[in-house]
Protein backbone atom coordinates (compact mmCIF):
# COMPACT_ATOMS: atom_id res chain seq x y z
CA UNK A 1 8.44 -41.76 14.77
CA UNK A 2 6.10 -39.31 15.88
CA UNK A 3 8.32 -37.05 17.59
CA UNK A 4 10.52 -36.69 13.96
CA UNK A 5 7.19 -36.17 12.12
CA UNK A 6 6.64 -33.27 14.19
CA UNK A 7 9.94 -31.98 14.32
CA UNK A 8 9.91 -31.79 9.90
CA UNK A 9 6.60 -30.33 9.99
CA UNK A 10 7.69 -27.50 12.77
CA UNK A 11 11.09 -27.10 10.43
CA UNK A 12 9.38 -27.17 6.81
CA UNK A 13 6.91 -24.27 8.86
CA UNK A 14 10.27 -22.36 9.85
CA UNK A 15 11.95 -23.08 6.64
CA UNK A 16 8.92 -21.61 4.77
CA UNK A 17 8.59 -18.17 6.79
CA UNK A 18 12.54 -17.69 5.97
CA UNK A 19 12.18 -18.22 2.61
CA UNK A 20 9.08 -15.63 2.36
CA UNK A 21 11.05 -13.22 4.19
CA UNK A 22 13.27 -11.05 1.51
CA UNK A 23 10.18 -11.32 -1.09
CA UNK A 24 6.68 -10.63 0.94
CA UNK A 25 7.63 -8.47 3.68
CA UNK A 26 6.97 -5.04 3.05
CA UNK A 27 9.98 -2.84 3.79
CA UNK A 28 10.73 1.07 2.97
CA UNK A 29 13.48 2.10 1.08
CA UNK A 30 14.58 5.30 -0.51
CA UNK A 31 11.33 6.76 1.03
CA UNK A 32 9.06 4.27 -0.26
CA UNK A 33 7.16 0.89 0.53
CA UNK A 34 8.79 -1.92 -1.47
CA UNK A 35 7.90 -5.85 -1.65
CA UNK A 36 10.75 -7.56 -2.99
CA UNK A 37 11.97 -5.79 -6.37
CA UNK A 38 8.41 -4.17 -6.51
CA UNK A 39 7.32 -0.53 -5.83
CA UNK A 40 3.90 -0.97 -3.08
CA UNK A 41 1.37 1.86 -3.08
CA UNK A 42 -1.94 1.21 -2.57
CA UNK A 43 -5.51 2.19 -2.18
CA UNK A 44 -6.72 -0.03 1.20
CA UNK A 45 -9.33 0.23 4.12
CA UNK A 46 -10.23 0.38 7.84
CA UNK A 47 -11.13 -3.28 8.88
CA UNK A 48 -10.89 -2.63 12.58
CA UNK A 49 -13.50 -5.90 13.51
CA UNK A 50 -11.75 -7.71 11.41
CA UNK A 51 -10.81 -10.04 14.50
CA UNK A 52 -13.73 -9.84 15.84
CA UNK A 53 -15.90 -11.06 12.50
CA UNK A 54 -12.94 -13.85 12.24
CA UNK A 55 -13.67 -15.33 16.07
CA UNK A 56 -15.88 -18.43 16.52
CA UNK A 57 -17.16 -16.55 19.96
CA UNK A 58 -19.78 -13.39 20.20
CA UNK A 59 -19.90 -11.41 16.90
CA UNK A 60 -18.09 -13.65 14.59
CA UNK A 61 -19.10 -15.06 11.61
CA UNK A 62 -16.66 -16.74 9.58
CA UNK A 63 -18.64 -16.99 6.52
CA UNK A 64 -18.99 -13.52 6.12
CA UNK A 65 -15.68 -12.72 6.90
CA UNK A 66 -14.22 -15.06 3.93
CA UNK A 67 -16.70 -13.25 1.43
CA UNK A 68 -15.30 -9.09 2.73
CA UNK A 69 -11.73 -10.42 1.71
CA UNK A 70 -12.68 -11.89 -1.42
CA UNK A 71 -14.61 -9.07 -2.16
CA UNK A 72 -12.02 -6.64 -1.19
CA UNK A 73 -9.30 -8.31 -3.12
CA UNK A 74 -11.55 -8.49 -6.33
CA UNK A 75 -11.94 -4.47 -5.83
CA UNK A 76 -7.94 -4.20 -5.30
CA UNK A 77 -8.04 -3.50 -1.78
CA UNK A 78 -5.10 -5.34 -0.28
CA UNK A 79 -4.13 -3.35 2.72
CA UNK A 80 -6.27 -3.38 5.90
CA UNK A 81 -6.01 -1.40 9.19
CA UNK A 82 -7.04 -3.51 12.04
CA UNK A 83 -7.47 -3.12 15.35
CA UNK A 84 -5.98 -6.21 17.75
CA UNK A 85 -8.84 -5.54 20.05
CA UNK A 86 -10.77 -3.94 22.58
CA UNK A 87 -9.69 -3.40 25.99
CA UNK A 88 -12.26 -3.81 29.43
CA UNK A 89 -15.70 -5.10 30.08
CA UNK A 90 -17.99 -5.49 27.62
CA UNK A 91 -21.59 -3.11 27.78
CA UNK A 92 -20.12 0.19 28.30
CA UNK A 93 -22.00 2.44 26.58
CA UNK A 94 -20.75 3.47 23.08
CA UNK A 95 -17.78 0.71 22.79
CA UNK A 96 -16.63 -1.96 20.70
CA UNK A 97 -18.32 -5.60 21.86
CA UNK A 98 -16.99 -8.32 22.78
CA UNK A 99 -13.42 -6.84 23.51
CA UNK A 100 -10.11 -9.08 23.51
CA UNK A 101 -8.47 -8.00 26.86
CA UNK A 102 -10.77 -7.97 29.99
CA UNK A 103 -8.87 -6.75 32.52
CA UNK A 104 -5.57 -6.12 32.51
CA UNK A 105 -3.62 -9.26 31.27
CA UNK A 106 -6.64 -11.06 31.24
CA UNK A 107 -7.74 -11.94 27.41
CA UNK A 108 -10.53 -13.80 25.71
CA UNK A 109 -8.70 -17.06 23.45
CA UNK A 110 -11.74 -16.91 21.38
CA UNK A 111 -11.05 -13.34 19.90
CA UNK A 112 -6.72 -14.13 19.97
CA UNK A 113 -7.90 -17.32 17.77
CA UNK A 114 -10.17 -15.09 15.54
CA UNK A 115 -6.81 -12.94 15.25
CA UNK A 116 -5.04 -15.87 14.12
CA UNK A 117 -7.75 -16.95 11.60
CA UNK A 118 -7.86 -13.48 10.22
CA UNK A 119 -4.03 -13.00 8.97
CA UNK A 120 -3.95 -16.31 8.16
CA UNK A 121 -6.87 -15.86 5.52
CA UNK A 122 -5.13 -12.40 4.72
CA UNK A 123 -2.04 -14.22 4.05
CA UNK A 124 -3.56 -17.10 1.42
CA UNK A 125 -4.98 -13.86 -0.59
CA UNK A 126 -1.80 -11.69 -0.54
CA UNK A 127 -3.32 -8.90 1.64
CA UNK A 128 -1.72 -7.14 4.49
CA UNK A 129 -2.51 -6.38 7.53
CA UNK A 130 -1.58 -2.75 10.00
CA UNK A 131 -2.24 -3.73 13.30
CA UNK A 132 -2.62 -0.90 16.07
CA UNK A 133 -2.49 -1.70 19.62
CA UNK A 134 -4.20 1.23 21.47
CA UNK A 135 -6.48 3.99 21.01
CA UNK A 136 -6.80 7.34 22.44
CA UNK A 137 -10.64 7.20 22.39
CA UNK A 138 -12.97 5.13 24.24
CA UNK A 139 -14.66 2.73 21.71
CA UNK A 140 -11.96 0.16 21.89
CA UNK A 141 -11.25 1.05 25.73
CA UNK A 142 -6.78 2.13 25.31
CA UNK A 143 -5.59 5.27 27.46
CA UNK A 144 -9.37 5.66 29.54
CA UNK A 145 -9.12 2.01 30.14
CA UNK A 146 -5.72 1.36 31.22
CA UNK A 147 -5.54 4.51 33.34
CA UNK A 148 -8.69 3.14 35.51
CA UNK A 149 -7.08 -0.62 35.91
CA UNK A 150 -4.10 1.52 37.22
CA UNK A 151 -6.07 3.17 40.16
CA UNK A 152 -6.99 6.63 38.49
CA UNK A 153 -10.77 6.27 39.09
CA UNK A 154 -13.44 5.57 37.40
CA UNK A 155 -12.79 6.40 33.63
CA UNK A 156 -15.55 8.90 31.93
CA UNK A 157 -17.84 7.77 29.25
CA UNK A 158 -17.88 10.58 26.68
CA UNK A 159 -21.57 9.54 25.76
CA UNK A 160 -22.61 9.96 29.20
CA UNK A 161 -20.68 11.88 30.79
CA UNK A 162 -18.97 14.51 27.92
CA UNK A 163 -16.27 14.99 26.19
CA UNK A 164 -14.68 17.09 28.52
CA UNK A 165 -14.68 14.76 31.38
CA UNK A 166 -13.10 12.43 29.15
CA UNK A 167 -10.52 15.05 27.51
CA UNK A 168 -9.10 15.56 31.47
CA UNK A 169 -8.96 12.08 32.53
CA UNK A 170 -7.09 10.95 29.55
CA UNK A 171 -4.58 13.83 29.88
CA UNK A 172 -3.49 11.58 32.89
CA UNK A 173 -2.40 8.72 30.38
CA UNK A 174 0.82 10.17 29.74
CA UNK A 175 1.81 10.70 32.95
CA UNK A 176 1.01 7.68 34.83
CA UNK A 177 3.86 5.10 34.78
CA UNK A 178 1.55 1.84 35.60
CA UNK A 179 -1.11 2.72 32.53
CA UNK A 180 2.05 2.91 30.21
CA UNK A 181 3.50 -0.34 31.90
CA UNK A 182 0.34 -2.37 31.61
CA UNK A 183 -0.18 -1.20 27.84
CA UNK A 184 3.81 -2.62 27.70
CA UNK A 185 2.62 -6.08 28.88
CA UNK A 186 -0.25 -5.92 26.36
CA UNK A 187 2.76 -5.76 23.71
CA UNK A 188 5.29 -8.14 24.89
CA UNK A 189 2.25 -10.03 25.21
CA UNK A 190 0.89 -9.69 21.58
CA UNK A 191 3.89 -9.75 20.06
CA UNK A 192 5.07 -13.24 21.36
CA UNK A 193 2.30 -14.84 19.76
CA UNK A 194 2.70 -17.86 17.19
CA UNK A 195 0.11 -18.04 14.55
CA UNK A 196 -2.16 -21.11 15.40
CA UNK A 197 -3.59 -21.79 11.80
CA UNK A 198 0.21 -21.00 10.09
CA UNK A 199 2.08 -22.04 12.86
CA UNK A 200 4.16 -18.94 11.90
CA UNK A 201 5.30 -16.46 15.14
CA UNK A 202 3.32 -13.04 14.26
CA UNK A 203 7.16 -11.64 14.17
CA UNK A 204 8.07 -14.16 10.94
CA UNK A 205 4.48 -13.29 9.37
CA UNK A 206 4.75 -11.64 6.38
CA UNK A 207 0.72 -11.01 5.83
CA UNK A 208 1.91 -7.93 8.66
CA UNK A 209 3.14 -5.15 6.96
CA UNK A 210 3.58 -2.81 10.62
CA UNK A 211 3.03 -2.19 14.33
CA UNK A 212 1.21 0.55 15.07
CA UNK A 213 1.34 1.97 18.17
CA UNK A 214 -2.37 3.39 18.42
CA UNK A 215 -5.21 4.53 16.77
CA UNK A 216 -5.13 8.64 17.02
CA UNK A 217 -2.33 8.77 19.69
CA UNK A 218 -2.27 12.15 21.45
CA UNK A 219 -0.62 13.89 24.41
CA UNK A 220 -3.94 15.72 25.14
CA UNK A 221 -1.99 19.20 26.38
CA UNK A 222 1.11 21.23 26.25
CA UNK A 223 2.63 19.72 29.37
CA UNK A 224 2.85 16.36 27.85
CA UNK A 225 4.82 16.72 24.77
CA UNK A 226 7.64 15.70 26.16
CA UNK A 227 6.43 12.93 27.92
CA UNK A 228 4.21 11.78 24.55
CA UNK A 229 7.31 11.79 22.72
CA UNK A 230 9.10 9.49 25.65
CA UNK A 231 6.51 7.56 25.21
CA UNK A 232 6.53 7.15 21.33
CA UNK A 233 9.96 6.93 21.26
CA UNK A 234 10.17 4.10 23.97
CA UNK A 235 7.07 1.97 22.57
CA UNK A 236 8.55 2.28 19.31
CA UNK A 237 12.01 0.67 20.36
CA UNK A 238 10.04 -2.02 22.51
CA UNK A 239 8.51 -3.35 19.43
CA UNK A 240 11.55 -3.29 17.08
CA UNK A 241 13.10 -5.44 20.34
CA UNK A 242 10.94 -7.82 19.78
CA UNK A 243 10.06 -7.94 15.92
CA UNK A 244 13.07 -6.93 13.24
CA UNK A 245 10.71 -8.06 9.89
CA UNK A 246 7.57 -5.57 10.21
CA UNK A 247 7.17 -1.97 10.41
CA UNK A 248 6.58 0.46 12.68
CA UNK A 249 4.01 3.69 12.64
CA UNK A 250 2.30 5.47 14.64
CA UNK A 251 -1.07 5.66 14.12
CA UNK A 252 -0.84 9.83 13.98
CA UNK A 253 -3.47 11.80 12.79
CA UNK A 254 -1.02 14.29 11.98
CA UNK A 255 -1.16 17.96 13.57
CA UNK A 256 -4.32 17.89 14.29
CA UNK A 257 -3.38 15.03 17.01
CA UNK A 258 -0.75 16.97 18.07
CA UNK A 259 -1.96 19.70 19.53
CA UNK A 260 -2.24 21.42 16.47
CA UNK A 261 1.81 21.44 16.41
CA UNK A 262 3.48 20.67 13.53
CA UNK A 263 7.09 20.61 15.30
CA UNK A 264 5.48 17.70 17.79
CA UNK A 265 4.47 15.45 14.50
CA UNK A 266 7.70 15.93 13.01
CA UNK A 267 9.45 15.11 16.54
CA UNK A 268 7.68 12.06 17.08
CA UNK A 269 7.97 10.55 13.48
CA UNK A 270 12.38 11.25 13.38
CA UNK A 271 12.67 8.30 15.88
CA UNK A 272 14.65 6.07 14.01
CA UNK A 273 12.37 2.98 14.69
CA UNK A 274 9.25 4.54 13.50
CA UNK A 275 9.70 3.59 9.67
CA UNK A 276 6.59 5.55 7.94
CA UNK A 277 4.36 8.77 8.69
CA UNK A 278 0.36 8.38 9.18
CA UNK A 279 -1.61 11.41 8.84
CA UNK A 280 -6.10 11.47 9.39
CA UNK A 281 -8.43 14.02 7.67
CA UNK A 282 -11.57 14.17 8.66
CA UNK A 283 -13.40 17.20 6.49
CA UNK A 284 -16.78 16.69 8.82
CA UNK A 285 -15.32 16.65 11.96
CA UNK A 286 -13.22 19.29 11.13
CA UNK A 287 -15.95 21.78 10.08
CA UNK A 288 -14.81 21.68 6.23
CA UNK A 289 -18.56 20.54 5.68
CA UNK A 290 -21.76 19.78 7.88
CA UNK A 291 -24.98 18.54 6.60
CA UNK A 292 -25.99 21.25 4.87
CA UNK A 293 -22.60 21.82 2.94
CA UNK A 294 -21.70 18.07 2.21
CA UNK A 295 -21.75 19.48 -1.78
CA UNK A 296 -21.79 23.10 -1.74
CA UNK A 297 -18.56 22.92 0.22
CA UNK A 298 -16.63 19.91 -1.52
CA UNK A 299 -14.11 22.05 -3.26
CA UNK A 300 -13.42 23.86 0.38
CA UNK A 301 -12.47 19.90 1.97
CA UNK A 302 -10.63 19.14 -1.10
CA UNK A 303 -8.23 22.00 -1.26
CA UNK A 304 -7.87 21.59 2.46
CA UNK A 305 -7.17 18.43 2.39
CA UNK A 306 -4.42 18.99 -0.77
CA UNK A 307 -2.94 21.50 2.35
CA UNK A 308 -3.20 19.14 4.85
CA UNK A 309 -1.35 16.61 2.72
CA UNK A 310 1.08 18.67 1.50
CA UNK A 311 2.29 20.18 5.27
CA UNK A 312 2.98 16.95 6.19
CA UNK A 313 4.84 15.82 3.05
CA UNK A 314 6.93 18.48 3.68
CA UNK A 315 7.69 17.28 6.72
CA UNK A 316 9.03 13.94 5.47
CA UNK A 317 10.65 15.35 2.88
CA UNK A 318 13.83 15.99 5.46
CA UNK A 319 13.67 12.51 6.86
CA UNK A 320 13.07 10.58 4.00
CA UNK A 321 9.85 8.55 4.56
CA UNK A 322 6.52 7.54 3.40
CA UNK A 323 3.37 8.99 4.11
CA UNK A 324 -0.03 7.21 4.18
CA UNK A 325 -3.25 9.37 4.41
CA UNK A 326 -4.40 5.71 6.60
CA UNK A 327 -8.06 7.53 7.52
CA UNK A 328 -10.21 9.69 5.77
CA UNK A 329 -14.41 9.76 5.76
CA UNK A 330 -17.39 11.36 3.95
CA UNK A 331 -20.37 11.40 4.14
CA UNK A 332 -23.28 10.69 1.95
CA UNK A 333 -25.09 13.02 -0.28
CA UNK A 334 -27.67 14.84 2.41
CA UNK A 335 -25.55 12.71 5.46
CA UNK A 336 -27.70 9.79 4.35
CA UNK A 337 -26.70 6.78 5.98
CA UNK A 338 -28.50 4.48 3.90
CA UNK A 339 -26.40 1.58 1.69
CA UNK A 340 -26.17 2.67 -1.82
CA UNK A 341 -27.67 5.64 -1.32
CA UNK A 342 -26.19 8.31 -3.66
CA UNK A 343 -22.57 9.74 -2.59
CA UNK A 344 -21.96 11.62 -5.71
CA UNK A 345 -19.91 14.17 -3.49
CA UNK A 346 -17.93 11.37 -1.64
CA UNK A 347 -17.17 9.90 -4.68
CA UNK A 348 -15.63 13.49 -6.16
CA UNK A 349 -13.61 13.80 -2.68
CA UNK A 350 -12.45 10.13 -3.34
CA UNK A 351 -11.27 10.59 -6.67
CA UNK A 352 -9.39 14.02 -5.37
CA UNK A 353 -7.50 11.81 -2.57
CA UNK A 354 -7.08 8.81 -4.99
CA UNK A 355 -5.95 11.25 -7.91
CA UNK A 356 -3.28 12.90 -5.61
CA UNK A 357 -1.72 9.45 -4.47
CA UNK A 358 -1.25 8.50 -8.24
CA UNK A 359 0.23 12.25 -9.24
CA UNK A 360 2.63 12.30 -6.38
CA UNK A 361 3.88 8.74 -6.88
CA UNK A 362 4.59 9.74 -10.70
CA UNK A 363 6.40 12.23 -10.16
CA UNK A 364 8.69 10.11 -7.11
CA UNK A 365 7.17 11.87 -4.15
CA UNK A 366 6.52 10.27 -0.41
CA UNK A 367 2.78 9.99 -0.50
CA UNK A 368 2.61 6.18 -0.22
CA UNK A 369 -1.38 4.98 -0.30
CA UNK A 370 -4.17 5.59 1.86
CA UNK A 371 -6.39 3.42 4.02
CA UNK A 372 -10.00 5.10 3.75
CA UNK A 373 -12.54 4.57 6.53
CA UNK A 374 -14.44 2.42 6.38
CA UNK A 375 -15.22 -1.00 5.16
CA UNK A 376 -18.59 -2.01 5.97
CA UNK A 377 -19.22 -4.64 3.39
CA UNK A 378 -22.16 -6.93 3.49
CA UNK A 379 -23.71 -5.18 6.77
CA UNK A 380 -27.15 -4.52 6.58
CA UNK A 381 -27.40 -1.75 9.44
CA UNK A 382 -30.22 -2.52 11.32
CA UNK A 383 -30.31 0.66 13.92
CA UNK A 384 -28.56 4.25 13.90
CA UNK A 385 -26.07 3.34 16.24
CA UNK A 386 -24.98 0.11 16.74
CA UNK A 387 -27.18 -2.47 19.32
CA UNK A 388 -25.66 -6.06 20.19
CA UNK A 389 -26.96 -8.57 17.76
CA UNK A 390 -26.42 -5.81 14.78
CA UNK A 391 -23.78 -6.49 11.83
CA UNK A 392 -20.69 -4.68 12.41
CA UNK A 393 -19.76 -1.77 10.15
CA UNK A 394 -17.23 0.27 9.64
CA UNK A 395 -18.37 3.21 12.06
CA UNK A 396 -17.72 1.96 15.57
CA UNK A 397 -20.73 1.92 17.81
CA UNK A 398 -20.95 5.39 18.78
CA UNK A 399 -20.84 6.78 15.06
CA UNK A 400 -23.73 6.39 13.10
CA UNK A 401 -24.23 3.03 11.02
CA UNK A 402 -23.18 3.74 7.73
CA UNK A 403 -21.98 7.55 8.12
CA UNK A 404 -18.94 6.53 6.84
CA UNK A 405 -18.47 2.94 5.45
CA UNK A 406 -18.51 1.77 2.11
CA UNK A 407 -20.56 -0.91 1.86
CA UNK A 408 -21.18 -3.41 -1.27
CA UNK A 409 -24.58 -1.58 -2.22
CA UNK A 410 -22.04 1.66 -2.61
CA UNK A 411 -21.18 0.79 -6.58
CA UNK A 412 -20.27 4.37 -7.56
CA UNK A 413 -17.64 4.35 -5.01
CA UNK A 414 -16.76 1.02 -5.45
CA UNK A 415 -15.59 2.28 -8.91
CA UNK A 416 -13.38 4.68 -8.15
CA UNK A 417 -11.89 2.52 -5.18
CA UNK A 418 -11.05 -0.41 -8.30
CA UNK A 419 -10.03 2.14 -10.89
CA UNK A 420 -7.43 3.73 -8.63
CA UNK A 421 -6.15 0.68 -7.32
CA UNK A 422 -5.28 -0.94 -10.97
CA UNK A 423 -4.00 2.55 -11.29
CA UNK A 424 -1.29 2.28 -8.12
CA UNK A 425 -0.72 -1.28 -8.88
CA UNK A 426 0.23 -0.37 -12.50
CA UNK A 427 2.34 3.05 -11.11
CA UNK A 428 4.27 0.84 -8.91
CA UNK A 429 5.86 -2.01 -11.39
């Protein structure tokens, strides 16, 4: 009797993720994002501890995680880039903690649960999830960490050791067949997993709306385009092997992560398998504005970014797919990093990015929604840079706490996040 009580359980389960399947997964078509019959742009944000906050080992906190996603969903945010999790030892200097692979194959249940928990809890609320599964920079560990587990030396710490020293060593990534076949376990290995709290295989789950490859992939010089697009190309095709319901993106930053080529972008994103464009602006980091300019030189980021948005729209114009602007910062009036603090120039650059989503989508173009960084919630930052024991925010521990995260104190910005998110909502029906 037991064994058929089990078996209707594991088939009313099955019969359930089939029946969600044509209505709640999102899919593209015609060049946009659709969920069933309905039209799906959105406003949404960088969540990448979201796994981490969801785990019942170091760093979680379940509580607080259950009151960001009710608060996000009461501002309209629905969408939220994630990051699976960190990859090697935990206490190197300027990197996430704890992190879910430890060496290579090697994972921590406690932060794979905590994945579980988390897009089960997004599911119940309607929200979806864009999961990326490397990085090219060091705070979650990626290229650096899986090019020293393959025998390429002891990988640089940018913090300690400099940026170039990094920049070289990851230039290796792309040529170094066991880094790339490791990272390929760390898929097969991800994407075989069954949902714990759903029961639901993360293939069948529609509270994913994509894959993405990695956060900020790059090729790092010339000599590896080729290989970078290989690469791409044959990480994209692993995943659609595995997973036929979900997207599949990049994580690009656009031509600015490809060595400033335009041709490279638009190579990479006509693989067939790769369903949507992702394009980064980053107006600080960029030298559009530095302390001293965060206002007198707001116009200068905005009609740079309108360029920058408009190159690449241009782009996938000729293959027909969306585009999501899926990071983009500012700082606080003076580079304050203080909660609530006043951001009257973030919010203006806000409302420009916001404002451009809702134009284009009126008038039928390809820019989709955007995912701005990032989501810091109910952290109360405790030191500039992130020390274990402090609340996670949405600027990963070598970033300053609260350079760029919106945070619950942030109610001007919070404004303008709800306003254009009724607006895109409303666009879309």
């Amino acid at each position: 009797m037991k064994k058929i009580l089990v078996t209707v359980i594991l088939l009313a389960v099955s019969l359930a993720a089939v029946a969600r399947e044509d209505s709640d997964f999102v899919r593209v078509e015609n060049g946009r994002f659709y969920i069933g019959d309905e039209q799906y742009s959105y406003v949404g944000t960088n969540f990448w501890y979201g796994a981490i906050l969801a785990s019942e080992g170091e760093g979680g906190d379940r509580d607080r995680l259950v009151k960001e996603l009710d608060y996000m969903k009461r501002c309209g945010i629905n969408n939220l880039r994630i990051l699976v999790g960190g990859d090697g030892p935990d206490g190197i200097p300027s990197h996430i903690r704890p992190t879910l692979q430890k060496a290579a194959g090697i994972y921590d249940n406690r932060l794979l649960d905590g994945l579980d928990f988390l897009l089960n809890e997004m599911g119940k609320r309607g929200m979806y999830a864009v999961l990326y599964l490397n990085n090219s920079w060091e705070w979650s560990g990626g290229y650096s960490q899986y090019l020293e587990w393959a025998g390429a030396g002891k990988a640089p710490v940018p913090a300690v050791d400099g940026w170039n020293a990094f920049s070289e060593y990851v230039e290796g990534y792309m040529q170094n067949e066991m880094a790339k076949q490791l990272f390929a376990r760390h898929v097969d290995f991800i994407l075989s997993r069954t949902n714990r709290y759903s029961g639901i295989r993360y293939t069948d789950d529609p509270a994913i709306m994509a894959w993405q490859i990695g956060n900020e992939p790059r090729a790092f010089s010339d000599r590896n385009k080729e290989a970078f697009y290989e690469w791409i190309s044959s990480v994209a095709c692993q995943i659609k092997s595995h997973d036929k319901n979900h997207l599949v993106s990049i994580g690009s930053e656009g031509k600015a992560g490809c060595e400033g080529d335009i041709s490279l972008f638009e190579k990479i994103h006509s693989v067939p398998e790769v369903d949507y464009m992702t394009i980064h602006i980053w107006p600080k980091n960029w030298g559009w504005i530095n302390e001293s300019t965060v206002s007198s030189n707001l116009q200068l980021a905005i009609d740079n970014t309108r360029a920058y948005i408009d190159e690449h729209l241009d782009v996938a114009s000729r293959y027909g797919k969306p585009v999501v602007l899926e990071e983009f910062g500012f700082p606080r009036d003076s580079m304050s990093f203080v909660p609530g603090s006043p951001a009257d120039s973030r919010d203006s650059y806000y409302e420009a990015v916001f404002s451009y989503i809702y134009e284009n989508m009126l008038n039928g173009g390809l820019f989709a929604g955007c995912n701005f960084w990032g989501w810091g919630g109910y952290a109360a930052p405790e030191h500039e840079f992130w020390q274990l024991g402090d609340d996670y925010t949405g600027d990963p521990a070598q970033e300053e706490q609260g350079l760029n995260s919106v945070f619950v104190k942030d109610k001007t910005t919070l404004k303008v996040i709800r306003k254009y998110s009724k607006l895109l909502s409303r666009g879309s029906e």
